[in-house]
C-alpha atoms as a PDB file:
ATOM      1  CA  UNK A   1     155.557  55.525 117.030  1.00  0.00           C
ATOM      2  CA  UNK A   2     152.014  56.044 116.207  1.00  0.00           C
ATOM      3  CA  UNK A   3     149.216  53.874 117.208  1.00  0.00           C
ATOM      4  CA  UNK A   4     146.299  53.177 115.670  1.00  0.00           C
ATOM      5  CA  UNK A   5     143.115  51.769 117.628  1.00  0.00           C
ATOM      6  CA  UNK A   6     139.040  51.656 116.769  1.00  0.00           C
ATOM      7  CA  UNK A   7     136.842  53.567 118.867  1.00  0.00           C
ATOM      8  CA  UNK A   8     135.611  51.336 120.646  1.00  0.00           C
ATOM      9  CA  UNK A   9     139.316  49.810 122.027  1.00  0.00           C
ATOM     10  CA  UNK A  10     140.388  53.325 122.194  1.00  0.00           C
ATOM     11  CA  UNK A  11     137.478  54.523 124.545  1.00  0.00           C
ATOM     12  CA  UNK A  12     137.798  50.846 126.508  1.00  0.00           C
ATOM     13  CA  UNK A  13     141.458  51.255 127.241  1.00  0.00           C
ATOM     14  CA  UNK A  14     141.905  54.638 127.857  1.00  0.00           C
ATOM     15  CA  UNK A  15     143.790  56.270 130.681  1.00  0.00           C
ATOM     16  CA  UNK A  16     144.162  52.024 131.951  1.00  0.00           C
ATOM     17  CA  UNK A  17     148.097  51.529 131.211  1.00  0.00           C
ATOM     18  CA  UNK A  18     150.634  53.902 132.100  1.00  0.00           C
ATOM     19  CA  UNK A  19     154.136  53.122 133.642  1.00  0.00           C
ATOM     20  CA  UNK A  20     153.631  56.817 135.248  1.00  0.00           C
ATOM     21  CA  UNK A  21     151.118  55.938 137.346  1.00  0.00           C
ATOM     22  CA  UNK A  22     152.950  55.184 140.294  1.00  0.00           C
ATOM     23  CA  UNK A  23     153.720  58.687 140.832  1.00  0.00           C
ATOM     24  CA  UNK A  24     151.751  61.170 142.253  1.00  0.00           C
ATOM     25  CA  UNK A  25     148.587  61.713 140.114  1.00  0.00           C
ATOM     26  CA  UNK A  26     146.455  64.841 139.993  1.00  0.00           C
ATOM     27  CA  UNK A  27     143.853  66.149 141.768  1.00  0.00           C
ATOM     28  CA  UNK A  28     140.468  68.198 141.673  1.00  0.00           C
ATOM     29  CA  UNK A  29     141.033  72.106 141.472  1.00  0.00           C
ATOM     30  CA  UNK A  30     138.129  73.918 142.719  1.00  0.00           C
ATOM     31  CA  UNK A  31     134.983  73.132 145.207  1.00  0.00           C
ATOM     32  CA  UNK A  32     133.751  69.555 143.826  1.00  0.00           C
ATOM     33  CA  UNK A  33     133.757  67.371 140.871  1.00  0.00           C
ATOM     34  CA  UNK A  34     132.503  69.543 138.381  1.00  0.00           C
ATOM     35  CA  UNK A  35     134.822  72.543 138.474  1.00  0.00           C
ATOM     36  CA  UNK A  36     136.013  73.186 135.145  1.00  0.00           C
ATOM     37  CA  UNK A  37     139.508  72.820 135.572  1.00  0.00           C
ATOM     38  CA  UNK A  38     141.870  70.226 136.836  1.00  0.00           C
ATOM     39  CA  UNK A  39     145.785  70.566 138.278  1.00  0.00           C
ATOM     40  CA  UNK A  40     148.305  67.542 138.044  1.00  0.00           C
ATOM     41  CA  UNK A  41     150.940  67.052 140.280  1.00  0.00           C
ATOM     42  CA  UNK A  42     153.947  65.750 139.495  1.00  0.00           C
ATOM     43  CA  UNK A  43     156.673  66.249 142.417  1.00  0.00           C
ATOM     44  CA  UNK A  44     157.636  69.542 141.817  1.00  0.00           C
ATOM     45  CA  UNK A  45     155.799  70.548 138.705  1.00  0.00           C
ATOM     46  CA  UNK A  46     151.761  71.099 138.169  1.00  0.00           C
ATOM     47  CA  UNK A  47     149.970  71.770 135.368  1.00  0.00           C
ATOM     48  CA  UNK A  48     146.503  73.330 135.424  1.00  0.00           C
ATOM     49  CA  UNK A  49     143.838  72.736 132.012  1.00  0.00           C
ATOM     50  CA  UNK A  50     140.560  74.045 131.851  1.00  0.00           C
ATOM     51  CA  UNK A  51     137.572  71.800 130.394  1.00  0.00           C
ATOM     52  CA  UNK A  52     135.905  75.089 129.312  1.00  0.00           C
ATOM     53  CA  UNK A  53     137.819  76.206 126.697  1.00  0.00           C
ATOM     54  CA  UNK A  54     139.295  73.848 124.913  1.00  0.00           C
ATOM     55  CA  UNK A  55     140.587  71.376 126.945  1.00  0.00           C
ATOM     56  CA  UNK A  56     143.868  73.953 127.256  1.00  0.00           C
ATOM     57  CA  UNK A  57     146.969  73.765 129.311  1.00  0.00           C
ATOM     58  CA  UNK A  58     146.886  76.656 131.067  1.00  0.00           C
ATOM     59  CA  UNK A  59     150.007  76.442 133.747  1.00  0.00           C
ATOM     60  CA  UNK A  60     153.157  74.665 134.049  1.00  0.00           C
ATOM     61  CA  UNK A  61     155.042  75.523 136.855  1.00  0.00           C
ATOM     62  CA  UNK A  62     158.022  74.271 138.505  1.00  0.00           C
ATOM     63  CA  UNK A  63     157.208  75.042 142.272  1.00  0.00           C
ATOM     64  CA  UNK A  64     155.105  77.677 141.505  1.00  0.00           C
ATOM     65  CA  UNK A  65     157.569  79.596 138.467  1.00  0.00           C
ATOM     66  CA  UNK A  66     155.758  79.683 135.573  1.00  0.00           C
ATOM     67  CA  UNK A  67     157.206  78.739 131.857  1.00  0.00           C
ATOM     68  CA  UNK A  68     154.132  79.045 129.738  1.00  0.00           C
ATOM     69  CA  UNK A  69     152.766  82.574 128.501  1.00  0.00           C
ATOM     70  CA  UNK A  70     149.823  83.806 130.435  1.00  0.00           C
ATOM     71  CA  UNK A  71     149.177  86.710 127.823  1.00  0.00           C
ATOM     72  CA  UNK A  72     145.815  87.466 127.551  1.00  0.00           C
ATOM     73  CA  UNK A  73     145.633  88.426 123.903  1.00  0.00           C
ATOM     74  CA  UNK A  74     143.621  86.056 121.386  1.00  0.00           C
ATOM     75  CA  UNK A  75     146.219  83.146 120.465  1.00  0.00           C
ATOM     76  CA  UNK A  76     149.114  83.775 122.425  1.00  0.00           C
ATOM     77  CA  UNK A  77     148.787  81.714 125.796  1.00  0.00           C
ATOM     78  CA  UNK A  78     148.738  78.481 126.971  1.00  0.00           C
ATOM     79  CA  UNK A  79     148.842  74.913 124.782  1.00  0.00           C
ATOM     80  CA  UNK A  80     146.500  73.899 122.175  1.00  0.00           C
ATOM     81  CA  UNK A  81     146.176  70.936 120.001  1.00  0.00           C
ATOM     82  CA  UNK A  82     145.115  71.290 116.586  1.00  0.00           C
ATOM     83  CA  UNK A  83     145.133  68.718 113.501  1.00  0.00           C
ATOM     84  CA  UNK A  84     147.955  69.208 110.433  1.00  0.00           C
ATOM     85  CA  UNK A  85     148.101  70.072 107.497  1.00  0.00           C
ATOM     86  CA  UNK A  86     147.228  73.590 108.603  1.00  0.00           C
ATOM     87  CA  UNK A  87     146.244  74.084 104.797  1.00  0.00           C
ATOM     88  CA  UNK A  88     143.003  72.086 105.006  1.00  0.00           C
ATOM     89  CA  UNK A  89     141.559  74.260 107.928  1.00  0.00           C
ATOM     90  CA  UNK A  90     143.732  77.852 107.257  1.00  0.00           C
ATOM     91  CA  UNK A  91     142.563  80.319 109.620  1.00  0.00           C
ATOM     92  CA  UNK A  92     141.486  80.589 112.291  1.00  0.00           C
ATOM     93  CA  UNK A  93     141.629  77.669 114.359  1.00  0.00           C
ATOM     94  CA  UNK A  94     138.787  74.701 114.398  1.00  0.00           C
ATOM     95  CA  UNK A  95     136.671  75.821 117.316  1.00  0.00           C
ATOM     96  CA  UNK A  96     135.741  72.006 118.771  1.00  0.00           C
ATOM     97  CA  UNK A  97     139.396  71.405 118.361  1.00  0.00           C
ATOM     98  CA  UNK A  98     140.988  75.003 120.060  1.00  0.00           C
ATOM     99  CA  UNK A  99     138.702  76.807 122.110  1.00  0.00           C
ATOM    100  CA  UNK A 100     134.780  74.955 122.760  1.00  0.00           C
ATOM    101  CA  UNK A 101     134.247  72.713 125.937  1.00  0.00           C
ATOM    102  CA  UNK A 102     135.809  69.547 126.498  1.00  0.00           C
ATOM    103  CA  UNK A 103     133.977  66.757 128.987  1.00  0.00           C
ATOM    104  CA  UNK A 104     136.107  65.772 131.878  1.00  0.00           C
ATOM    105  CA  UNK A 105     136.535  62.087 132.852  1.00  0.00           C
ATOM    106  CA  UNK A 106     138.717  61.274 136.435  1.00  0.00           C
ATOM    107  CA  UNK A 107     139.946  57.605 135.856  1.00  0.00           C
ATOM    108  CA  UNK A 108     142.201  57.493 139.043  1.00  0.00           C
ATOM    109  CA  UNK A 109     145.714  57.651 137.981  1.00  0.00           C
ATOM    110  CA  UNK A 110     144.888  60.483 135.214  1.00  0.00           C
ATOM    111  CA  UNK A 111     142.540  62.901 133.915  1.00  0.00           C
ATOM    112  CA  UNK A 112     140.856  62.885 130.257  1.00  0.00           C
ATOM    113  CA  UNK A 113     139.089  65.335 128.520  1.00  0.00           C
ATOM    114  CA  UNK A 114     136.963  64.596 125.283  1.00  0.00           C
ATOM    115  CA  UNK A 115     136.591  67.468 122.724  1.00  0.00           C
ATOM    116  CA  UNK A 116     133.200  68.227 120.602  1.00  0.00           C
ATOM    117  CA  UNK A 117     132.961  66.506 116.855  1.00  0.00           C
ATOM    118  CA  UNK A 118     133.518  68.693 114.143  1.00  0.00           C
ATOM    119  CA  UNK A 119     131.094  68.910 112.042  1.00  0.00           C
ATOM    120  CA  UNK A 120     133.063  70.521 109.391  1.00  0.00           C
ATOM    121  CA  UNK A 121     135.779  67.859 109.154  1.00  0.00           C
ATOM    122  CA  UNK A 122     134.793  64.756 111.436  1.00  0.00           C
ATOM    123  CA  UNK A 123     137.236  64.997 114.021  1.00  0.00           C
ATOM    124  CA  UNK A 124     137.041  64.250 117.970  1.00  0.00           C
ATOM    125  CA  UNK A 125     139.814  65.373 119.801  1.00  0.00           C
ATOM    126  CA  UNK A 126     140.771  63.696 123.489  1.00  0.00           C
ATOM    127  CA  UNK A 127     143.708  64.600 125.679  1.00  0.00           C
ATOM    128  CA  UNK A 128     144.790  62.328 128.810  1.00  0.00           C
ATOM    129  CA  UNK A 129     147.112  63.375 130.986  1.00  0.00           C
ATOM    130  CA  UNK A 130     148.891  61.455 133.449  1.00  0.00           C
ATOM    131  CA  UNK A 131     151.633  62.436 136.207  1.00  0.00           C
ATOM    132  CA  UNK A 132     155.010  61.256 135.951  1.00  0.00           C
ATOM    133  CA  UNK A 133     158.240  61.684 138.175  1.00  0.00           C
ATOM    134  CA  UNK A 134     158.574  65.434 137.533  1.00  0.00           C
ATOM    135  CA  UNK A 135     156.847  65.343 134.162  1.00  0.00           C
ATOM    136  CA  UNK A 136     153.778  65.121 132.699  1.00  0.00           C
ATOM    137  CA  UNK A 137     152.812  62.715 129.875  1.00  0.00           C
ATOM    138  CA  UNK A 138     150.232  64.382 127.670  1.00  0.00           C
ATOM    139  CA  UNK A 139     148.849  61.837 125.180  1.00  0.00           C
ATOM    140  CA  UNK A 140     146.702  63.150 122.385  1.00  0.00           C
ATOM    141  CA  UNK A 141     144.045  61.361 120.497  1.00  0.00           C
ATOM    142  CA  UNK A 142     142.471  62.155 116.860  1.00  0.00           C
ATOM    143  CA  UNK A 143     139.409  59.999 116.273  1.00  0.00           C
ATOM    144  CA  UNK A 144     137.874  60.073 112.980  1.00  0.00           C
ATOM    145  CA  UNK A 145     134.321  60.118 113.011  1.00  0.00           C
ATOM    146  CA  UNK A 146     134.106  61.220 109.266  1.00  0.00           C
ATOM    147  CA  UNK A 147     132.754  58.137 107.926  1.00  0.00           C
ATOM    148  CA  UNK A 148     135.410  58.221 105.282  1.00  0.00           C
ATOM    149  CA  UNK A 149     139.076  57.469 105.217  1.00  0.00           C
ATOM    150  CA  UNK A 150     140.689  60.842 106.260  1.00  0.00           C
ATOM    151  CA  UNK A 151     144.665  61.378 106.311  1.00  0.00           C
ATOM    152  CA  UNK A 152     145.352  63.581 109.604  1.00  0.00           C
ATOM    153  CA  UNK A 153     148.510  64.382 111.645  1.00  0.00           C
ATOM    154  CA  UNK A 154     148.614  65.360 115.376  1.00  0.00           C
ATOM    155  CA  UNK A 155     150.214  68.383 116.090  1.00  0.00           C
ATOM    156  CA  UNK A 156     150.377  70.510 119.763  1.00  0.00           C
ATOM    157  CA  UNK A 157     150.881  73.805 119.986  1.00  0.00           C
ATOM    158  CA  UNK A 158     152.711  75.631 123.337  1.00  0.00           C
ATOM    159  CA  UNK A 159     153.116  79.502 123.560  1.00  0.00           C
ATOM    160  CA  UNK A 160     155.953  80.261 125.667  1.00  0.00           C
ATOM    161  CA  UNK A 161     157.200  84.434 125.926  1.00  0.00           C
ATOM    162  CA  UNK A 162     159.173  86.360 123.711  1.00  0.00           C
ATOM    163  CA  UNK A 163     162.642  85.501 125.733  1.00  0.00           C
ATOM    164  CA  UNK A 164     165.500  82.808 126.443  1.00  0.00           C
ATOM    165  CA  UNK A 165     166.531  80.565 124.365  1.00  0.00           C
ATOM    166  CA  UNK A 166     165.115  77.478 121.931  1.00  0.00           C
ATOM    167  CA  UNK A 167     167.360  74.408 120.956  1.00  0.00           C
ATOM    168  CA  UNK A 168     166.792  71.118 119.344  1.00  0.00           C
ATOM    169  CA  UNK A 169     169.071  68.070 117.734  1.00  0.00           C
ATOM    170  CA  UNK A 170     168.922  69.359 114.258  1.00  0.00           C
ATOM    171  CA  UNK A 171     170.953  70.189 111.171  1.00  0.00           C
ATOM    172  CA  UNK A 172     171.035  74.277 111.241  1.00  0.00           C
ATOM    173  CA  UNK A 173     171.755  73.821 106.970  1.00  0.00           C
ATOM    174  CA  UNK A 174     168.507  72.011 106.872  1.00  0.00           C
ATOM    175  CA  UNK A 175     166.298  74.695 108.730  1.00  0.00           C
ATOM    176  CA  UNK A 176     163.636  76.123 106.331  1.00  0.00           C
ATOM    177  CA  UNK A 177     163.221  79.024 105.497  1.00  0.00           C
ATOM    178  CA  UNK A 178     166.702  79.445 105.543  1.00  0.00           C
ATOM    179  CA  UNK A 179     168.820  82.553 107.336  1.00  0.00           C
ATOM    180  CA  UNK A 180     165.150  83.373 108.429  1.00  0.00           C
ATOM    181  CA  UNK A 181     166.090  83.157 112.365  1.00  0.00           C
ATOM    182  CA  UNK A 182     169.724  83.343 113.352  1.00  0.00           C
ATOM    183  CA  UNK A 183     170.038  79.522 114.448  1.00  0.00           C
ATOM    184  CA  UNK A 184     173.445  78.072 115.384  1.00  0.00           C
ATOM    185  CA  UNK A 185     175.078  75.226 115.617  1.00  0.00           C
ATOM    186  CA  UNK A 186     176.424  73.721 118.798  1.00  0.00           C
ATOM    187  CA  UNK A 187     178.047  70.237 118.593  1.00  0.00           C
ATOM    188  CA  UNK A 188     175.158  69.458 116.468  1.00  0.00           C
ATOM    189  CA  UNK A 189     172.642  71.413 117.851  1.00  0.00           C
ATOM    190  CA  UNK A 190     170.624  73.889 116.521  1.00  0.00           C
ATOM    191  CA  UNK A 191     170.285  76.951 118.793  1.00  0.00           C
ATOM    192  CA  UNK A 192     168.391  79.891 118.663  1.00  0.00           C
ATOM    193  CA  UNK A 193     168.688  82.890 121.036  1.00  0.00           C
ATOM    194  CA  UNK A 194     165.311  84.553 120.729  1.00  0.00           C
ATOM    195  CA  UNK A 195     165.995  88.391 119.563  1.00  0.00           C
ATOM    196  CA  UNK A 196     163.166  90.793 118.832  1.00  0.00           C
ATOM    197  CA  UNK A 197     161.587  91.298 115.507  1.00  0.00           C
ATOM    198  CA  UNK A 198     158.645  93.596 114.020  1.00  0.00           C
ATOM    199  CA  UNK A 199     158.000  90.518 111.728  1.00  0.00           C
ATOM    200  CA  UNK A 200     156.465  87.388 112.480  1.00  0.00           C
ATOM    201  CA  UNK A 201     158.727  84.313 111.630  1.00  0.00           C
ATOM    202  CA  UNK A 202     158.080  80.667 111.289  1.00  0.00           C
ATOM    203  CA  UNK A 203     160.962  77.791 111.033  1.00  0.00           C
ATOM    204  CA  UNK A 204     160.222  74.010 110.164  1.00  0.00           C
ATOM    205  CA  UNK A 205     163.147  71.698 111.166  1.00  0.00           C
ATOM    206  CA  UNK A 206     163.796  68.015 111.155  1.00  0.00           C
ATOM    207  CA  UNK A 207     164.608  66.937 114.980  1.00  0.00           C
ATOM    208  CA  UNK A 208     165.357  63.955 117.030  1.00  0.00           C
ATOM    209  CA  UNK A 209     162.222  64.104 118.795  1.00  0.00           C
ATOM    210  CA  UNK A 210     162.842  66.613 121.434  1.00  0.00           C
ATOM    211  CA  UNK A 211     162.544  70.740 121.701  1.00  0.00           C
ATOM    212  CA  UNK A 212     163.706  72.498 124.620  1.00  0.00           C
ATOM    213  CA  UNK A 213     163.084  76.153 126.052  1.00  0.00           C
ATOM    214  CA  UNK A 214     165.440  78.298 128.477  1.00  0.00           C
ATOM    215  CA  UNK A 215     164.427  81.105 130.337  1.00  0.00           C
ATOM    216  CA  UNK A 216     163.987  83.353 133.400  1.00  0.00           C
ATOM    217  CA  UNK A 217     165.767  79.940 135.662  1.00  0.00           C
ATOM    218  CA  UNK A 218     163.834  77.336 134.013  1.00  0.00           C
ATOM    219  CA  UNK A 219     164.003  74.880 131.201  1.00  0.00           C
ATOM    220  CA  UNK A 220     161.139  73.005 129.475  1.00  0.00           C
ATOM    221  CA  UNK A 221     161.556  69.746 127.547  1.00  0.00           C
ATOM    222  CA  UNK A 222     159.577  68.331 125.518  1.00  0.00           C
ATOM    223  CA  UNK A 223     160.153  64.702 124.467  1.00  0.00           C
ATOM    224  CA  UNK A 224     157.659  63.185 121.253  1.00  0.00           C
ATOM    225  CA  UNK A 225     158.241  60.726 118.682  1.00  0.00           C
ATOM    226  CA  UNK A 226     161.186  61.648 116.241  1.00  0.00           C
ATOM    227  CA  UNK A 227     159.660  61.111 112.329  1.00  0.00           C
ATOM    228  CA  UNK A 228     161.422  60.549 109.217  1.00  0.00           C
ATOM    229  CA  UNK A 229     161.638  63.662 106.980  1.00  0.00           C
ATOM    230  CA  UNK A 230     159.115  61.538 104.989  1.00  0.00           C
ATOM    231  CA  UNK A 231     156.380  61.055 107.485  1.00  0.00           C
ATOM    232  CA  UNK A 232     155.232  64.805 108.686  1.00  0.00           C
ATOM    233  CA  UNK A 233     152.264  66.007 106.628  1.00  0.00           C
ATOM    234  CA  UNK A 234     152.921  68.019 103.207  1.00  0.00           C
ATOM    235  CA  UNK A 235     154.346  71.486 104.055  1.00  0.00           C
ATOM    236  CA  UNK A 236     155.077  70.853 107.580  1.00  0.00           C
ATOM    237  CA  UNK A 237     157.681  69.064 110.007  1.00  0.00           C
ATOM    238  CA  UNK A 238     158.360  67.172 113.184  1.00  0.00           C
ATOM    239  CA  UNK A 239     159.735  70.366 115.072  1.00  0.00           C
ATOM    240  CA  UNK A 240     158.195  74.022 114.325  1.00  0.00           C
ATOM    241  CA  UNK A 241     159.325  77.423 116.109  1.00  0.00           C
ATOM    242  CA  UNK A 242     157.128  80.484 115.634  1.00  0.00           C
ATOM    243  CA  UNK A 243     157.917  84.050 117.011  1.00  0.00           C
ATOM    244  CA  UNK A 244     155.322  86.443 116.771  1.00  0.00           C
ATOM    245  CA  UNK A 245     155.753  90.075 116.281  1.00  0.00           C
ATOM    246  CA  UNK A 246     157.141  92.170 118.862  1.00  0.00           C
ATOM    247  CA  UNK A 247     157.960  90.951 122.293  1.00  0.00           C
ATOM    248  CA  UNK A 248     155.312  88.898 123.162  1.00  0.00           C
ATOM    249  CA  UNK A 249     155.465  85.234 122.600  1.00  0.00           C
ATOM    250  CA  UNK A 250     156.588  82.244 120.944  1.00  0.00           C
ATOM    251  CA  UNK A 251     155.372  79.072 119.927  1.00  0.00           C
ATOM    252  CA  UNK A 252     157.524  75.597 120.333  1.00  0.00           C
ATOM    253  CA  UNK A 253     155.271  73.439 118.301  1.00  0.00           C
ATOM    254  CA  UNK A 254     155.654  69.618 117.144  1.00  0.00           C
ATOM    255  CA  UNK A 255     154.018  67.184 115.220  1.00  0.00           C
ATOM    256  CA  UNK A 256     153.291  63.305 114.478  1.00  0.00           C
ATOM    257  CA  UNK A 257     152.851  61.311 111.545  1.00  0.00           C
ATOM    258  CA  UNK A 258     151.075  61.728 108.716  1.00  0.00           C
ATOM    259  CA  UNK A 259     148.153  59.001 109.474  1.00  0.00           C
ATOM    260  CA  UNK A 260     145.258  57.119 107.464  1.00  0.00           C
ATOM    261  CA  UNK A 261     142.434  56.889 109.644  1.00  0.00           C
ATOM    262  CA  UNK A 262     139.565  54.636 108.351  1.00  0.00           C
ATOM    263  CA  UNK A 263     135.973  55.380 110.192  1.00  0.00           C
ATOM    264  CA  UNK A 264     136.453  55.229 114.171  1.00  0.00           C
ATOM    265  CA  UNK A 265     140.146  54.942 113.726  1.00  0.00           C
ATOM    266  CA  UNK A 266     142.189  56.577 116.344  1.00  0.00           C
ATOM    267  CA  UNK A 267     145.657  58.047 115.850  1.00  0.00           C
ATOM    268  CA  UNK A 268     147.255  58.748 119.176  1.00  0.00           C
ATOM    269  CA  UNK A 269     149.962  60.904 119.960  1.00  0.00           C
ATOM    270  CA  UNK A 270     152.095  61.515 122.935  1.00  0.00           C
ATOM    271  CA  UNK A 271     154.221  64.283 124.459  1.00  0.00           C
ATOM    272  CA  UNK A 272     155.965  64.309 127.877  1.00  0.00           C
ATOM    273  CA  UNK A 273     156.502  67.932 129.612  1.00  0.00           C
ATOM    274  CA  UNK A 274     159.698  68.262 131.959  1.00  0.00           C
ATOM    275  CA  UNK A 275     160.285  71.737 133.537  1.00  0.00           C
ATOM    276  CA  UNK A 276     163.632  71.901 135.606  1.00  0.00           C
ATOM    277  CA  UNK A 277     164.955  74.533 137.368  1.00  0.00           C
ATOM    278  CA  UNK A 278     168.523  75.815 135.687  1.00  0.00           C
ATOM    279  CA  UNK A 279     171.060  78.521 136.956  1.00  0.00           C
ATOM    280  CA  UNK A 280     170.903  81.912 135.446  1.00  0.00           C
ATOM    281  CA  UNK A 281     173.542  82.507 132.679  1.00  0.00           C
ATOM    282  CA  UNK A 282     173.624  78.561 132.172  1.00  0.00           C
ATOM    283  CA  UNK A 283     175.791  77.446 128.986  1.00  0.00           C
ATOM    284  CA  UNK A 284     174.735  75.800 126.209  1.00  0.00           C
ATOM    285  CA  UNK A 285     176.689  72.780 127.332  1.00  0.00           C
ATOM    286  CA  UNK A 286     175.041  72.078 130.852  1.00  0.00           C
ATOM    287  CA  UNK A 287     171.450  73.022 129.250  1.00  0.00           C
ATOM    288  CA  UNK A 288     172.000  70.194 126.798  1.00  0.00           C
ATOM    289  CA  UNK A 289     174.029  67.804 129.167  1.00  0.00           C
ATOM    290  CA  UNK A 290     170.323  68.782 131.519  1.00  0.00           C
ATOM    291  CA  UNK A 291     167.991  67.441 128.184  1.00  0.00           C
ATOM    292  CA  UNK A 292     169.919  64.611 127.869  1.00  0.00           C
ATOM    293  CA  UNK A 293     170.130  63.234 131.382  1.00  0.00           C
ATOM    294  CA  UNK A 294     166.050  63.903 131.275  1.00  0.00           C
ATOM    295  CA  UNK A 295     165.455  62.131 128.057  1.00  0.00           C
ATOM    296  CA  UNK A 296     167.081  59.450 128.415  1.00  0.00           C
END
């Protein structure tokens, strides 16, 4: 459900409620309070992001096996956050948003980090993150600083490598562009075993508010708010899966509503990480039975 606050409550409240909290929070990485990055601990799982560029995840590891792709090619690592429709900003991504420094604030039982304005489109971006049992609760914030009504969606990016497997609650008939990945259906599931192309290849599917990633003994869930095929912005969807050329990565990518945001309107937007450990060779049916014992 998205939430819609003024600046000022947004900035007052922030990083003060969370049922998560209880749970081991995160801690300084580095020699003193202004190192750059930060890790949060979550029982078994961490996640590093760096202030410096972006305000990116980095790392998520479950006891030190990483699930996120540490390529160092332009593009292809980590998790960003960018704003949707992708047609009002095309190519490349909006610098304050993607890549320039973010300010770090400690509050205790999470971490925050507050993005640049952009100039260009009147955007701040913030992204709290706060440890849960095993997981990690990223919530994202869009402030418009415009001083005009703007219409904006939330959307997070998360580049994964080219292996394993993707699935989803989703009709596999409804999956645009059709026949353009070999998805299939298992007792209602859309699955997709990743196989290697010399094309890039994007999908945009209507889910239940959930994506999931096998591979190399782990699996990553990530649970968000399920939309009506109505609310994504134009030419775009709740769930997204893009496979780059080649064997190198893929991105599991998800998006909020499409949101009115008068002057120093906030639209928030949350997404919580769970990385398990799974056997090798796992079926389909215990990697979904696994999602939906986590989700629920």
């Amino acid at each position: 459900m998205k939430r819609i606050v003024t600046t000022a409550l947004f900035l007052a409240v922030l990083g003060t409620f969370s049922a998560f909290a209880q749970f081991p929070g995160f801690r300084m990485r580095g020699p003193s309070a202004d190192d750059v990055k930060r890790t949060i601990e979550a029982g078994d799982v961490t996640m590093v992001v760096d202030a410096t560029f972006g305000g990116r995840i980095l790392s998520f590891q479950y006891k030190g096996a990483e699930i996120l792709s540490q390529s160092k090619a332009p593009n292809s690592f980590g998790s960003t956050f960018w704003t949707s429709p992708q047609s009002e900003w095309n190519w490349p991504p909006v610098a304050e948003y993607d890549n320039k420094e973010y300010e770090i604030t400690d509050n205790g039982s999470s971490v925050v980090l507050t993005g640049q304005k952009s100039e260009r489109f009147g955007y701040r971006m913030t992204k709290e993150f706060i440890a849960g049992k095993n997981c990690v609760e990223v919530r994202y914030s869009i402030i418009n600083e415009s001083g005009e009504e703007r219409k904006v969606a939330p959307w997070e990016i998360s580049r994964v490598p080219g292996a394993g497997e993707i699935f989803f609650d989703a009709d596999v008939d409804a999956i645009t562009p059709a026949g353009l990945m070999p998805f299939e259906d298992f007792k209602g599931l859309a699955w997709f075993k990743y196989n290697v192309s010399d094309k890039q290849r994007k999908i945009n599917a209507d889910g239940k508010g959930w994506l999931a990633y096998a591979n190399n003994g782990l699996l990553l869930i990530k649970k968000f708010a399920d939309l009506t095929p109505s609310q994504p912005a134009p030419a775009e969807a709740e769930i997204q899966v893009y496979c780059n050329e080649g064997e190198t990565f893929i991105e599991l990518e998800s998006q909020g509503a499409y949101t009115t945001l008068k002057p120093g309107e906030a639209a928030t937007y949350s997404v919580t990480w769970y990385l398990l450990p799974v056997k090798e060779g796992a079926s389909q049916k215990a990697l979904a039975k696994m999602v939906k014992k986590a989700i629920k």
